[in-house]
Each structure stands twice: as structure tokens, then as C-alpha cells.
Protein backbone atom coordinates (compact mmCIF):
# COMPACT_ATOMS: atom_id res chain seq x y z
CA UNK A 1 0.00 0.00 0.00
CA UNK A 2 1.78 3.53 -1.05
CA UNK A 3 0.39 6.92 -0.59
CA UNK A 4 0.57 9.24 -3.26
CA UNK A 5 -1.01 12.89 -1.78
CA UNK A 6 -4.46 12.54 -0.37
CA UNK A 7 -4.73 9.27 -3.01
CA UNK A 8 -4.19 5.83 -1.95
CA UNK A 9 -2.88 2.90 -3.77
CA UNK A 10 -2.51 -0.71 -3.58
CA UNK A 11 -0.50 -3.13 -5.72
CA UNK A 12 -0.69 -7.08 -4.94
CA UNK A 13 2.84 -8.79 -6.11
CA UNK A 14 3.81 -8.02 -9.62
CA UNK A 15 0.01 -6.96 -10.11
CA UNK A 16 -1.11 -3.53 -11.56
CA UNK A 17 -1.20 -0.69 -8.67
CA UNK A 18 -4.87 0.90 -8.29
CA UNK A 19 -6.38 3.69 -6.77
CA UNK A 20 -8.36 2.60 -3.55
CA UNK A 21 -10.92 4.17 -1.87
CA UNK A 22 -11.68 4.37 2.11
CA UNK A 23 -15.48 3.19 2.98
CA UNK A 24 -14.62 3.46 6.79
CA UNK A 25 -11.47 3.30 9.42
CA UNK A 26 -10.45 0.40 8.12
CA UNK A 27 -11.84 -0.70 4.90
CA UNK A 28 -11.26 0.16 1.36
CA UNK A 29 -12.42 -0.83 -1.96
CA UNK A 30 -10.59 -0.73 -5.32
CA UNK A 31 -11.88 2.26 -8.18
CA UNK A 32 -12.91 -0.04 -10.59
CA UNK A 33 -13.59 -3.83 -9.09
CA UNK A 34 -15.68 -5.59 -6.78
CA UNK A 35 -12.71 -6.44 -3.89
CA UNK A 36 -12.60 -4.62 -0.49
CA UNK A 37 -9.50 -4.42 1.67
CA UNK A 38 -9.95 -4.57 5.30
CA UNK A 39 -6.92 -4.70 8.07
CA UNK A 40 -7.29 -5.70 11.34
CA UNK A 41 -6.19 -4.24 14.37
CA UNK A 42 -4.34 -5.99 17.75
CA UNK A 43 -5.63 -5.18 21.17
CA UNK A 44 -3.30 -2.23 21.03
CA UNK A 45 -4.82 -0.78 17.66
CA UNK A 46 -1.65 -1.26 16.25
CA UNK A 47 -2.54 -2.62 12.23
CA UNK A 48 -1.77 -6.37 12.21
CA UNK A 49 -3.27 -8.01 9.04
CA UNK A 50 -5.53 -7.47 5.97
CA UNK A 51 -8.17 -9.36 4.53
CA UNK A 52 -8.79 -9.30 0.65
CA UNK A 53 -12.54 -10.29 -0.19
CA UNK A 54 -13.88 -10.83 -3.94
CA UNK A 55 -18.11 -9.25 -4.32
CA UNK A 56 -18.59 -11.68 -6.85
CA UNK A 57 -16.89 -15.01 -5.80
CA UNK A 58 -14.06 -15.18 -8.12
CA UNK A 59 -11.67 -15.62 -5.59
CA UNK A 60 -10.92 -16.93 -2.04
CA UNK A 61 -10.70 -13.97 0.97
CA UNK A 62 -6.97 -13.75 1.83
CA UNK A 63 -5.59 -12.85 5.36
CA UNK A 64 -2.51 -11.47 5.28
CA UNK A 65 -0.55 -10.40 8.64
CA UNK A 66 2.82 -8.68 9.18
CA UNK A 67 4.46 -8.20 12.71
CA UNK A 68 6.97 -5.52 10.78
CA UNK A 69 6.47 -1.83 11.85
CA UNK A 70 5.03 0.56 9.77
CA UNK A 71 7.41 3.02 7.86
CA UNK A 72 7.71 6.35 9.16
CA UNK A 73 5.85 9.15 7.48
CA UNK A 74 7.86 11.18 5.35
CA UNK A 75 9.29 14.45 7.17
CA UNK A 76 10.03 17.35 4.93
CA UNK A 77 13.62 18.09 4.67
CA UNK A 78 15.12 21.99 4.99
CA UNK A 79 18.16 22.23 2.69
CA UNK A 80 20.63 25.41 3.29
């Protein structure tokens, strides 16, 4: 998952990045098909996992779940 400005974007393996769009805290669907993203949250609310889910059966839901922090947002850097 990158950020690119206010847009977000999500690219599975070698698979084509697309624009997704946020339908609450945690969920997102894709511009133009029928999968929603969801991650999941530990008891600290710390992300821990996503969930891919197909609308129209074509595929399998898939969990997956990383125990790797976050990377840091990006901090603006003052050259002299």
C-alpha cells in the first residue's frame, strides 16, 4: 500500500497498482472492481493483518498479517 497525496494505492505482487478508496477506518475498496480491503487491528490498535474479499466469488478472501512496523511518514527536509 503507497500513498501518493491525499490518493491511496494498492499493488498485490507483480500486479497492476490501483487507486483505492476508504469506505470506513479500516476498509477500502478498489476504483474499478468488486474487492474490499480490510486490516485488522491488535488489542493495542496497532494494524496487524488485511483481509482481501472478492463481491462476486471469483476468488478466495486472503488474510494477510505482518508483525513488521510501519514506515515512518515522510518528514520534509530543509536544505541550506
Amino acid at each position: 500500500m503507497t500513498r501518493d497525496g491525499e490518493k491511496l494505492f494498492i499493488q498485490r505482487g507483480d500486479g497492476t497498482k490501483r487507486e483505492i478508496q476508504a469506505t470506513g477506518r479500516d476498509t477500502f475498496t478498489y476504483a474499478m472492481a468488486y474487492i474490499t480491503v480490510r486490516f485488522s487491528r491488535d488489542a493495542k490498535g496497532k494494524i496487524s493483518g488485511m483481509l482481501f474479499e472478492s463481491y462476486h466469488g471469483v476468488a478466495e478472501p486472503e488474510i494477510a498479517r505482518t508483525s513488521d512496523p510501519l514506515p515512518a511518514e515522510k518528514q520534509e527536509a530543509k536544505v541550506q
